[in-house]
Protein backbone atom coordinates (compact mmCIF):
# COMPACT_ATOMS: atom_id res chain seq x y z
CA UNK A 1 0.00 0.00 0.00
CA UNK A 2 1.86 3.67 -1.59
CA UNK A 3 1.99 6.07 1.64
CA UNK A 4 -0.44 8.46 0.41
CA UNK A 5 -2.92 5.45 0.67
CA UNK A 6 -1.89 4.70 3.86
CA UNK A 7 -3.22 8.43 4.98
CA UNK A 8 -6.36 8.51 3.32
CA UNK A 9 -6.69 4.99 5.11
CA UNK A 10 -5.77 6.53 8.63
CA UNK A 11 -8.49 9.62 8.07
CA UNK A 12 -11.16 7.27 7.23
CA UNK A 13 -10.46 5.26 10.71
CA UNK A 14 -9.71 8.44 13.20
CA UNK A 15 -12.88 9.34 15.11
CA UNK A 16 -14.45 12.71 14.56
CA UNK A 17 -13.57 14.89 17.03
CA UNK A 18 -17.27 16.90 18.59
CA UNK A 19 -15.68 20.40 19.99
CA UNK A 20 -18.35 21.02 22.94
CA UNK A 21 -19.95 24.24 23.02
CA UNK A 22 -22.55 25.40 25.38
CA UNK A 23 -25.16 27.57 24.03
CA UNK A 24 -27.43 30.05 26.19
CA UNK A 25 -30.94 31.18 25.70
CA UNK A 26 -31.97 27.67 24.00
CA UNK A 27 -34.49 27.24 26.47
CA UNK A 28 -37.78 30.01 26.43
CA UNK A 29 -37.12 31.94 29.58
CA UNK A 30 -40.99 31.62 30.17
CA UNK A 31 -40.28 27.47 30.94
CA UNK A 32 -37.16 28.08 32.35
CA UNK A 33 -38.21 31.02 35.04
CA UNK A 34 -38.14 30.84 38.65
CA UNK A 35 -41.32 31.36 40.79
CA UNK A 36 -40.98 35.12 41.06
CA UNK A 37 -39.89 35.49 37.82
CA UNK A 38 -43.19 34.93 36.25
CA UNK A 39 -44.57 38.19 36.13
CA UNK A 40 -42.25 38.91 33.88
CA UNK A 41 -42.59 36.09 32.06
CA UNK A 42 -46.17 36.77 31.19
CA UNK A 43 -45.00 40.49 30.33
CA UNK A 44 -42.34 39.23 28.06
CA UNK A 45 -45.21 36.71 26.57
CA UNK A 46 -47.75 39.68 25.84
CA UNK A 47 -44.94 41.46 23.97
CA UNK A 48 -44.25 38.82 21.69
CA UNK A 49 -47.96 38.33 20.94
CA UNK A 50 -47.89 41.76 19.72
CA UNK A 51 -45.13 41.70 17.44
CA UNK A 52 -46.76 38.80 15.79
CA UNK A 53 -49.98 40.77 15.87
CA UNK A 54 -47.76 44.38 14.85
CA UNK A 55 -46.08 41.98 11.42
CA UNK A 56 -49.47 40.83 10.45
CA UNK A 57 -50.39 44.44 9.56
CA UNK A 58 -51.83 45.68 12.96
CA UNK A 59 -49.92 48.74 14.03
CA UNK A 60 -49.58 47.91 17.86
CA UNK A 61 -46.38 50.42 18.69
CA UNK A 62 -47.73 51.94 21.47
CA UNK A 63 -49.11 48.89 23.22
CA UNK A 64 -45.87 47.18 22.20
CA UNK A 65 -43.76 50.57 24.08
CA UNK A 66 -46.21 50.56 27.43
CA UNK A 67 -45.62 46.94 27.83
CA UNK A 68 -42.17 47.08 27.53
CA UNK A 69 -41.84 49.94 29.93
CA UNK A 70 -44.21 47.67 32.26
CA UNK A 71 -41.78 45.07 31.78
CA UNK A 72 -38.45 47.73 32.63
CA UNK A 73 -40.35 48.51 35.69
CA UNK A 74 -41.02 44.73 36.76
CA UNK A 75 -37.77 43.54 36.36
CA UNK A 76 -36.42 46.30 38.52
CA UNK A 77 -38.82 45.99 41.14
CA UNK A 78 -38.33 42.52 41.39
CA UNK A 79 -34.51 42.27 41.02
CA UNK A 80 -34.44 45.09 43.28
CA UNK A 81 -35.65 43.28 46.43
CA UNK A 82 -34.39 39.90 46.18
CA UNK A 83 -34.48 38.17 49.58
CA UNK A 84 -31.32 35.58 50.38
CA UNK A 85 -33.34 32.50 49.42
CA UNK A 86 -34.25 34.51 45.81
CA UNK A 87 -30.58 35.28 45.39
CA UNK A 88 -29.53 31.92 45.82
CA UNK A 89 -32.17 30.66 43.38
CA UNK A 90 -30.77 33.09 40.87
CA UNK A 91 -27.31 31.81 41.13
CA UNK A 92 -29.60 28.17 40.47
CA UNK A 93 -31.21 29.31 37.57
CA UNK A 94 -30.94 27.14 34.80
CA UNK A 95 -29.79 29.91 32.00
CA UNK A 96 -27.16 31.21 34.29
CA UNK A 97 -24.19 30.68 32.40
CA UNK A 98 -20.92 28.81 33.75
CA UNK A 99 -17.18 28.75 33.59
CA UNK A 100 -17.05 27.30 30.08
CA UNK A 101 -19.43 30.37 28.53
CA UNK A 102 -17.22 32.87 30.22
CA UNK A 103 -14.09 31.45 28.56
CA UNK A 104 -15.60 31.52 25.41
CA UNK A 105 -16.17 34.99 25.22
CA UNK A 106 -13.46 36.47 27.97
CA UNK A 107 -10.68 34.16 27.22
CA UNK A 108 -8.18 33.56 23.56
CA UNK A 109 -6.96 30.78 22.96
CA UNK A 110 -8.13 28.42 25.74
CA UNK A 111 -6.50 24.70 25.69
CA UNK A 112 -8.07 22.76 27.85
CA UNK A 113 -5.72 20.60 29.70
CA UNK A 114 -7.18 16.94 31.38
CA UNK A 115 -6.42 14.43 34.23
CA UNK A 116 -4.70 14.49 37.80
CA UNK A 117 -1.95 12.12 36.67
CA UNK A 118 -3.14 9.70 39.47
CA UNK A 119 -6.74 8.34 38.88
CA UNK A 120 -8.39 9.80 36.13
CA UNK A 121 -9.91 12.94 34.19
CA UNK A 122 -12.82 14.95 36.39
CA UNK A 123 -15.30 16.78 33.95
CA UNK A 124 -16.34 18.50 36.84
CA UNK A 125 -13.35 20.73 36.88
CA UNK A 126 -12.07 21.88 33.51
CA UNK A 127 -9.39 24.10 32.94
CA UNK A 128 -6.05 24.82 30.82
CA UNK A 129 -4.00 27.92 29.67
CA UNK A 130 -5.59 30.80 28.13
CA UNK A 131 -5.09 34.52 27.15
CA UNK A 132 -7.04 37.17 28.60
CA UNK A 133 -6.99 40.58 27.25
CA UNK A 134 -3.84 39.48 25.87
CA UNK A 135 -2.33 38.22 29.48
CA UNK A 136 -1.48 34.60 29.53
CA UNK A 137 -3.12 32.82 32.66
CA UNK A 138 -4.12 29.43 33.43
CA UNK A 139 -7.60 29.32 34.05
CA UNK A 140 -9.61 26.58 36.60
CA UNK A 141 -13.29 26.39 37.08
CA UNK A 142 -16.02 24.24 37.83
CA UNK A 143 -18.29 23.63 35.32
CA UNK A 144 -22.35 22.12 35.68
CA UNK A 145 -24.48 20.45 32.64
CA UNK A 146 -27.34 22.24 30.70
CA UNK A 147 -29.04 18.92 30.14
CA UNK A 148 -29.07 16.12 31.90
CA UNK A 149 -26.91 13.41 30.07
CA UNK A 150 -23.76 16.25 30.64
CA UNK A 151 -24.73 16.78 34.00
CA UNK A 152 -24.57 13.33 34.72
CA UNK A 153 -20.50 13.53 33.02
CA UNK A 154 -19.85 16.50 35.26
CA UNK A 155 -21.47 15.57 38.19
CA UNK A 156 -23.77 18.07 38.53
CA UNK A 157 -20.62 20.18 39.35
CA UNK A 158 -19.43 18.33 42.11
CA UNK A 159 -16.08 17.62 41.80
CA UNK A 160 -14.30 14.19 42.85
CA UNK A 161 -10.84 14.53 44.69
CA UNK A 162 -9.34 13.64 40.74
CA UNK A 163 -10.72 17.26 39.90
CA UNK A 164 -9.00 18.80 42.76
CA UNK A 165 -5.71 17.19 41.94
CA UNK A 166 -5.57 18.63 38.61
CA UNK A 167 -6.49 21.72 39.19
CA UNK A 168 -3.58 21.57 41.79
CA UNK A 169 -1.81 20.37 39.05
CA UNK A 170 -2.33 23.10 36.54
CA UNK A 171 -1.53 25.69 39.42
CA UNK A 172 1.68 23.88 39.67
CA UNK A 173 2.55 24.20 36.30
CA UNK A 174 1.19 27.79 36.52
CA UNK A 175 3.63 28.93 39.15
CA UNK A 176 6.40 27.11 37.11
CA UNK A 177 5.46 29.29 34.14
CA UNK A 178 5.10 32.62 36.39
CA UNK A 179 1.29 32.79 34.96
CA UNK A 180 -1.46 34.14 37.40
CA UNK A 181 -4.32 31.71 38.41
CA UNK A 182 -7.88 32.91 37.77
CA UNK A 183 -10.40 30.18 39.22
CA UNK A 184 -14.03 29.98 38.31
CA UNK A 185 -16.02 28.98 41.34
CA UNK A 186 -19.50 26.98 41.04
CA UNK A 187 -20.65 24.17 42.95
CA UNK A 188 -23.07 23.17 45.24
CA UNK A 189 -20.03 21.01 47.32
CA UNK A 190 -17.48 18.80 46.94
CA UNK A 191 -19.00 15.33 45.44
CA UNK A 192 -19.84 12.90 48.40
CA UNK A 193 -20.11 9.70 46.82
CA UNK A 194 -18.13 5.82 48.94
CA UNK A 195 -15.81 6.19 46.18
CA UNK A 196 -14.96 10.04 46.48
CA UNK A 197 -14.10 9.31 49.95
CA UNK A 198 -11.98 6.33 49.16
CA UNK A 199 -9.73 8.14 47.20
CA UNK A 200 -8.94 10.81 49.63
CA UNK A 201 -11.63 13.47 49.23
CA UNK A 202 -10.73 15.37 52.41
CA UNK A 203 -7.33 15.22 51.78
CA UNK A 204 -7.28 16.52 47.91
CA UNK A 205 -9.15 19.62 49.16
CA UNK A 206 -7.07 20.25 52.48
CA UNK A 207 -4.29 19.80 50.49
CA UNK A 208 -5.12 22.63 47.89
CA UNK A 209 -6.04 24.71 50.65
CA UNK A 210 -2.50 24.52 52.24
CA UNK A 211 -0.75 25.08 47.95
CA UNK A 212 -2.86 27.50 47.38
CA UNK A 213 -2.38 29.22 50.32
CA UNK A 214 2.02 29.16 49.59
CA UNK A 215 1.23 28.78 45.56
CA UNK A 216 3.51 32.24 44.23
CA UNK A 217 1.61 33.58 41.59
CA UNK A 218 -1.21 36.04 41.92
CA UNK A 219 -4.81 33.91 42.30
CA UNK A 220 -7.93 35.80 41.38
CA UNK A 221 -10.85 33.60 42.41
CA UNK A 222 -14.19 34.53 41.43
CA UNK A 223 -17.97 33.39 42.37
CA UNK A 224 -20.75 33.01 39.42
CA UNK A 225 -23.41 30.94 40.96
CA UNK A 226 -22.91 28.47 43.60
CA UNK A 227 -20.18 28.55 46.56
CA UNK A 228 -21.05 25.64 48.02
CA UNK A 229 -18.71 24.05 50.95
CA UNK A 230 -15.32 22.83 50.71
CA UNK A 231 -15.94 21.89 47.21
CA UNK A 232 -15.97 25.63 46.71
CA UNK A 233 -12.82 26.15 49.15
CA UNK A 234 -10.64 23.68 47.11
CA UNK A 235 -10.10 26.16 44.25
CA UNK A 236 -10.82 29.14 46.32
CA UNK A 237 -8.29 30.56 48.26
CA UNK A 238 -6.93 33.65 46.51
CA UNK A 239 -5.18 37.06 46.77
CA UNK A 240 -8.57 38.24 45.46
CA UNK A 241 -11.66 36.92 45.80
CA UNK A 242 -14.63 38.34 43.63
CA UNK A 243 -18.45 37.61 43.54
CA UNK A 244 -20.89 37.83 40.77
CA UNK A 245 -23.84 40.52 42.45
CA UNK A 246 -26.16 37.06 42.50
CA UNK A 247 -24.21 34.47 43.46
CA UNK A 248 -23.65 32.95 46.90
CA UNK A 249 -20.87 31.53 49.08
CA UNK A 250 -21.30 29.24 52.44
CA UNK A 251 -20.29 26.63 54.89
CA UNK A 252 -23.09 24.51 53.79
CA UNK A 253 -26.62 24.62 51.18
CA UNK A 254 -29.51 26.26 52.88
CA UNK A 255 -31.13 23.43 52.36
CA UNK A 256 -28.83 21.02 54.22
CA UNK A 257 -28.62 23.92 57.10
CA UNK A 258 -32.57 23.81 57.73
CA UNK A 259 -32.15 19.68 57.67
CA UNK A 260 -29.83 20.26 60.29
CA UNK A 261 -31.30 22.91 62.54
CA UNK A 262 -35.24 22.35 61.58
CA UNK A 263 -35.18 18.85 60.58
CA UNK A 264 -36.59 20.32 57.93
CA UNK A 265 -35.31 21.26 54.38
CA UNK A 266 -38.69 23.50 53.38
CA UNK A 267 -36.99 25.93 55.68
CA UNK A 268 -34.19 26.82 53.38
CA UNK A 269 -35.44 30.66 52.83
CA UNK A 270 -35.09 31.02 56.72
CA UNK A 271 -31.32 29.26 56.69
CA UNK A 272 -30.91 31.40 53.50
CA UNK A 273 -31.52 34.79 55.54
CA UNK A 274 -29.59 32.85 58.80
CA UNK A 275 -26.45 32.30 56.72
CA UNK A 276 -25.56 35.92 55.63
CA UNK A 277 -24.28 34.30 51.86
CA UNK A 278 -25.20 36.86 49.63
CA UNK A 279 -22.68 38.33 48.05
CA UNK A 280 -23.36 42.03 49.71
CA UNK A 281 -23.26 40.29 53.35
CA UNK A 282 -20.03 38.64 52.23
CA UNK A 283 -18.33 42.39 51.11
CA UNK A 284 -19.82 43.63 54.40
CA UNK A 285 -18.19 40.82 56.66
CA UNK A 286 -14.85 41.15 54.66
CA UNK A 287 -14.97 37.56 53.07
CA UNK A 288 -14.64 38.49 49.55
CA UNK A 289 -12.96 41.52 48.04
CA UNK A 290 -15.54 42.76 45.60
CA UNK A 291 -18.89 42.46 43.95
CA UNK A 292 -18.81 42.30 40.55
CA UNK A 293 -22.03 43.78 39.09
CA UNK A 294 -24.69 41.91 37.09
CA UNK A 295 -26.97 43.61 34.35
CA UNK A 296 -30.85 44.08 35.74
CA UNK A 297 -32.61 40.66 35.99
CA UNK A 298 -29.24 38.88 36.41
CA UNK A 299 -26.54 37.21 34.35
CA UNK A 300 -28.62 35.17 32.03
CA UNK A 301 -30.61 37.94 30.67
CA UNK A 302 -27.73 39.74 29.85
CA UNK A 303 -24.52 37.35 29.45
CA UNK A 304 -22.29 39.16 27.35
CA UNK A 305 -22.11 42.25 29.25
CA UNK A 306 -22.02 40.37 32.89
CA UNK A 307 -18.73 38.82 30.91
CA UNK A 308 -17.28 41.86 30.30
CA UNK A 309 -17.17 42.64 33.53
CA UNK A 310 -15.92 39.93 34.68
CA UNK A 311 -13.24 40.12 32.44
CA UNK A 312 -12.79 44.19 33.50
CA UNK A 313 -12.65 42.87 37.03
CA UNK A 314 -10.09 40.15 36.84
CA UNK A 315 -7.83 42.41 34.80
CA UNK A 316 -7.81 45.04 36.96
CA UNK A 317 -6.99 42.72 39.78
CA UNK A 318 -3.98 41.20 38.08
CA UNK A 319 -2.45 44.55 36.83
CA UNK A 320 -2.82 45.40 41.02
CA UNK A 321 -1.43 41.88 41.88
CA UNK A 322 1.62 41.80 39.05
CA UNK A 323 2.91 45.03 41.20
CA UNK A 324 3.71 43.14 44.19
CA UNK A 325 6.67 41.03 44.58
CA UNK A 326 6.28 37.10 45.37
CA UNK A 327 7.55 38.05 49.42
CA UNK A 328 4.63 40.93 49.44
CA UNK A 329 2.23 38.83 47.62
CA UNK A 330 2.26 35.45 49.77
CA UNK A 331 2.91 37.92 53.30
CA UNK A 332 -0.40 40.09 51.59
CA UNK A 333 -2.25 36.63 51.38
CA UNK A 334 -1.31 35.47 54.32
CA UNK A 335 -2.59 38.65 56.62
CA UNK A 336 -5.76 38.45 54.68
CA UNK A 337 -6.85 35.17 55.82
CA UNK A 338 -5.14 35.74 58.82
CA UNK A 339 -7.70 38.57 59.85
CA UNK A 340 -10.56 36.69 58.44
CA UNK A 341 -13.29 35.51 61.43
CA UNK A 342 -12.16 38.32 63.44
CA UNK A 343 -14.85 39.28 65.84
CA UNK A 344 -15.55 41.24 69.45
CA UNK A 345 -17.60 39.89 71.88
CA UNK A 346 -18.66 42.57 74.05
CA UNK A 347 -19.30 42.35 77.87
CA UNK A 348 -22.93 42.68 79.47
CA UNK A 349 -23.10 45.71 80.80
């Protein structure tokens, strides 16, 4: 067989390689809605009735305009007041886009790297080298499913101690590379399957904790839905850490805290407002560093410009970070978690 054979031969036998790419706004935001998101779903539903009305030859501008100032109005009303429980259902919602949609706009580039070089390859944790605004980085994030066949491969976005090895890994070969570290935080917790626990779950995150905490290259860590735990913790310790305006970060899910204290998960909006996890109760206490602001009605109505300022945010926070040498960045790190749980208890009077 002439070698020119030979290659069309090989072609015909490789498998075709399917380049994953999430896509948001597939779903109508009127199935996809949370509870007290439906008068706006209705409002948005009216409005599209009279377009379709408006092309048919029916000149319905002004209803068309007074709806869609009625709609303006709801969504800042609503968005306005979100309690805790709301907030953390936003960070839930099912639109909300993840680590993989913010690379894909924020990041050049990206080459996702895979396995811990131990057990195997998490798809809960993705991540790889990058460019950002023309700055090279390695980038780490959890990542959830839209459907749910992929969240099934990614575990919902609960990693396995396998995903917290290789992000440990890439930060490794980040620090030999002098490239900053900007991680992508999303998950409900660490995954707590037998098997999890077999192969050292504790003691991949504790470990990470301890890396991260001597790794010397800037970290920016950053919240965009769910800060769930020590699964959250394992890729979260940074110089800066940053929250999207509806996301959440906490010691444990409302829902597991009002099984705990109430016996009683249906009193997850009360644990919700118990927990202080929104992100402004998280500035005000001093856990994170900065709220990163979301466009009115939240990061899925409005993805590409909540990625733009995420991107705006990290940048700024690296150009801060690069200033510092490694003996004032890892002493700057250390006195920040140093001073972290810092309280007074004052004396009854």
């Amino acid at each position: 067989m002439g070698k020119d054979k030979r290659k069309e031969k090989s072609k015909e036998t490789e498998p075709e390689v399917k380049k994953e790419k999430i896509k948001l706004g597939e779903k109508d935001f009127a199935e996809a809605c949370l509870p007290f998101e439906k008068p706006i779903a209705e409002l948005e539903k009216t409005i599209n009735d009279l377009k379709t009305h408006s092309k048919e030859g029916i000149d319905l501008s002004e209803e068309i305009k007074s709806t869609e100032k009625k709609l303006e109005r709801a969504i800042k009303d609503i968005f306005s007041n979100l309690t805790p429980w709301q907030r953390v259902q936003v960070a839930r919602h099912p639109l909300r886009p993840y680590t993989l949609d913010y690379l894909s706009v924020i990041a050049e580039d990206f080459v996702e790297f895979h396995g811990d070089r131990y057990f195997g390859d998490d798809k809960a944790i993705i991540g790889g080298l990058a460019r950002i605004g023309g700055r090279r980085v390695c980038v780490i994030g959890q990542q959830k499913g839209r459907d749910t066949k992929e969240n099934l491969k990614r575990c919902f976005g609960s990693a396995n101690p396998e995903g917290y090895r290789k992000a440990m890994r890439l930060m490794k070969l980040a620090e030999k590379s002098n490239l900053p570290v900007i991680s992508f935080i999303d998950t409900p917790g660490a995954y707590p399957g037998i098997g999890a626990e077999e192969r050292g779950q504790a003691e991949a995150i504790a470990l990470n904790l301890h890396e991260m905490a001597i790794l010397s290259v800037p970290i920016v860590a950053i919240v965009i839905g769910e800060g769930g735990s020590g699964g959250a913790l394992g890729i979260g310790i940074g110089d800066k850490v940053l929250i999207l305006e509806n996301a959440y970060y906490s010691v444990i899910s409302p829902e597991g805290c009002a099984a705990i204290l109430w016996k009683d998960n249906t009193q997850a909006p009360l644990a919700a407002e118990a927990l202080k996890l929104t992100s402004y109760d998280l500035l005000e206490m001093g856990v994170v560093d900065e709220i990163v602001k979301e466009p009115l009605g939240g990061a899925h109505r409005n993805f590409e410009e909540t990625a733009e300022n995420v991107k705006e945010a990290i940048l700024r926070h690296l150009r801060e970070l690069s200033l510092l040498s490694k003996k004032e960045l890892l002493q700057t790190r250390y006195e920040k978690y140093r001073t972290l749980g810092v309280f007074e208890e004052k004396k009854p009077e």
